[in-house]
Protein backbone atom coordinates (compact mmCIF):
# COMPACT_ATOMS: atom_id res chain seq x y z
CA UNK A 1 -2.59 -20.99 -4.31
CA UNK A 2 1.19 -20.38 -5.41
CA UNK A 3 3.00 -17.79 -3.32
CA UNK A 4 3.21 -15.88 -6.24
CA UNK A 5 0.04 -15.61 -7.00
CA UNK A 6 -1.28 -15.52 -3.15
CA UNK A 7 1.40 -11.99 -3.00
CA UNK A 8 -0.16 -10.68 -6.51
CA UNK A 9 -3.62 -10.97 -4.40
CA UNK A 10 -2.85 -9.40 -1.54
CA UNK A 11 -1.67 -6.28 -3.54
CA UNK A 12 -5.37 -6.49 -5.78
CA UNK A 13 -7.32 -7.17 -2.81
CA UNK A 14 -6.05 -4.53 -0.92
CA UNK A 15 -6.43 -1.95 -4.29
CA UNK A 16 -9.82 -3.37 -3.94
CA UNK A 17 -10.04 -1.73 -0.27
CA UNK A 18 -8.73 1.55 -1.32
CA UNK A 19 -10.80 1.62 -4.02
CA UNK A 20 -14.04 1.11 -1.66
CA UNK A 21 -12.39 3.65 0.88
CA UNK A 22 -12.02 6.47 -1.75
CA UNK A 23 -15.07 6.32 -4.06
CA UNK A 24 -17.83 5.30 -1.12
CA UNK A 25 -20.20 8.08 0.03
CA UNK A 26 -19.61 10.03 3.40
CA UNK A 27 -22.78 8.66 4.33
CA UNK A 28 -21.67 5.17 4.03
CA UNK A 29 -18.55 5.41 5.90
CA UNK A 30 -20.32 7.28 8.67
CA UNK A 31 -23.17 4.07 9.09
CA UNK A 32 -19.79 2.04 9.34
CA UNK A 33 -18.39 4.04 11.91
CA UNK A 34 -15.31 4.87 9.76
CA UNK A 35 -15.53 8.51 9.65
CA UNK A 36 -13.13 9.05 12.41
CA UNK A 37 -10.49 7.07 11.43
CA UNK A 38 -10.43 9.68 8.23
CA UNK A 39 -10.03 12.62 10.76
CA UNK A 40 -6.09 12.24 9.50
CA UNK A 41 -7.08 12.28 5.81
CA UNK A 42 -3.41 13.10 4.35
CA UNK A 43 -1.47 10.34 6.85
CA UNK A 44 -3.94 7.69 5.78
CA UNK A 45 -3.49 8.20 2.03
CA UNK A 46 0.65 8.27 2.64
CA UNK A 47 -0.26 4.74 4.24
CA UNK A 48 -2.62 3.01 1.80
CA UNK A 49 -0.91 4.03 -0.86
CA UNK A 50 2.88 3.02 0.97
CA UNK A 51 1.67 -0.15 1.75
CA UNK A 52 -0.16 -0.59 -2.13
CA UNK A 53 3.62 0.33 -3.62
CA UNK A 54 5.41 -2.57 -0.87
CA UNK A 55 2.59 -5.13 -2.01
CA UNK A 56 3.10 -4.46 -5.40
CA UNK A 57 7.03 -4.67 -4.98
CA UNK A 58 6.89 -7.45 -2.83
CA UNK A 59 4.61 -9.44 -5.54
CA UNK A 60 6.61 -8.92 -8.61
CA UNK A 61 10.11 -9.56 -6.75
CA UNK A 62 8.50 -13.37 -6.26
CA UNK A 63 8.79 -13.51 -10.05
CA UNK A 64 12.43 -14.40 -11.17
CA UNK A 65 14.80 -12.23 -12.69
CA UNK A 66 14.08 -9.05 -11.78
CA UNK A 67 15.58 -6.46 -11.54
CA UNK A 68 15.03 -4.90 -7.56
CA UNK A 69 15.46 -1.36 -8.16
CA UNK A 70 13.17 -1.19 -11.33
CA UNK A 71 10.33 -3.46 -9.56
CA UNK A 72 10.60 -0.68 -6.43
CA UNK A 73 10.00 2.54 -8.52
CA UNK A 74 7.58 0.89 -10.83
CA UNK A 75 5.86 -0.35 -8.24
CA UNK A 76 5.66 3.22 -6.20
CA UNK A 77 4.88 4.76 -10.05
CA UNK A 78 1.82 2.17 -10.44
CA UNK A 79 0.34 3.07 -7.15
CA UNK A 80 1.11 6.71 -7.29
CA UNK A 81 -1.05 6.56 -10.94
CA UNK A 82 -4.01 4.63 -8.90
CA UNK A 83 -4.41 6.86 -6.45
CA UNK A 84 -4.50 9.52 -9.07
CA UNK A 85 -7.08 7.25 -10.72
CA UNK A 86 -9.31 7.45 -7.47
CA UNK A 87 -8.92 10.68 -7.53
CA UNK A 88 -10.30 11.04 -10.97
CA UNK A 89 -13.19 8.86 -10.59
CA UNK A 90 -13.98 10.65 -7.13
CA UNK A 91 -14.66 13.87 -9.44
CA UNK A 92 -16.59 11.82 -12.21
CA UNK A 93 -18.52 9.51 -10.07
CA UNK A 94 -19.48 10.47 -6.75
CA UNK A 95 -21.30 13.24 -5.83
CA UNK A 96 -19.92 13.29 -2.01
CA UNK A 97 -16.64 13.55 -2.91
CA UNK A 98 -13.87 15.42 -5.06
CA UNK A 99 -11.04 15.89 -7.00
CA UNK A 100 -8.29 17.01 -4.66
CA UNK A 101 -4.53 17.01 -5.76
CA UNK A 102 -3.52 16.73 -2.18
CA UNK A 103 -4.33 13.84 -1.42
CA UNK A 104 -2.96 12.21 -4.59
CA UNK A 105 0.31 14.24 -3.47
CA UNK A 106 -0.21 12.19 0.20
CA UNK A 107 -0.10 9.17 -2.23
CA UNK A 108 2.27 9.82 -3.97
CA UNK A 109 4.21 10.83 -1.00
CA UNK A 110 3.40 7.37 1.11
CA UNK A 111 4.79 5.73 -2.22
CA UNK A 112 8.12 7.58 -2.33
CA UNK A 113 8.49 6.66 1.37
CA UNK A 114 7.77 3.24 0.61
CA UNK A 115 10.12 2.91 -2.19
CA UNK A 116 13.16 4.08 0.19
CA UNK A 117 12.21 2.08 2.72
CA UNK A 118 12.30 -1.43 0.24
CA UNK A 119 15.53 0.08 -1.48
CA UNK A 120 17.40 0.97 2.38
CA UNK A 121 16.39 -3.18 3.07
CA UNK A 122 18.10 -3.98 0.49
CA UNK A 123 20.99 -1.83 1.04
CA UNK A 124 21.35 -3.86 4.51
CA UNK A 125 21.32 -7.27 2.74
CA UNK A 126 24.01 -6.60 0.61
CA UNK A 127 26.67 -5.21 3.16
């Protein structure tokens, strides 16, 4: 597998995980003794959702000639919209969970974060 493609994996496969972690019953997380690692609900959102924006990022910067600043903030805006997505389909599909702007705020917060951090790298490298 190409390092590009191998980086574009890591970011779906790890959307995948998110995707299980949000939208899979109480009960389910519970049997896999997950539920205490959740006790920090906001803080774990800020981080799946951080490291979904610097997989993205670091995925499409493989791909030549782009631009760094507009792969960063797309990047944090495409994972910001899928954790409002799992939001969404928290409300519409589950019947364990809902619809709570919070934690897509945590998201979108852990993307923001992320986003500075990538842009302060670069910052470094260019001095």
């Amino acid at each position: 597998m190409m390092p590009k493609q191998k980086a574009l994996g890591f970011a779906i496969g790890w959307a995948g995980m998110i995707l299980f972690a949000t939208i899979a019953s109480t009960s389910t997380l519970t049997s896999l003794s997950l539920q205490s690692l959740f006790a920090y609900d906001k803080a774990i959102h800020a981080l799946l959702f951080g490291v979904q924006t610097w997989l993205l990022a670091k995925a499409y910067l493989l791909y030549p000639q782009r631009n760094y600043l507009t792969v960063i903030w797309l990047s944090a805006l495409a994972a910001s919209a899928y954790g409002m997505l799992t939001e969404v389909l928290q409300g519409q599909l589950t019947t364990t969970r809902t619809f709570d702007y919070a934690d897509w705020i945590a998201d979108t917060f852990g993307c923001i974060v992320a986003a500075l951090v990538l842009l302060s790298y670069r910052k470094k490298d260019s001095v």
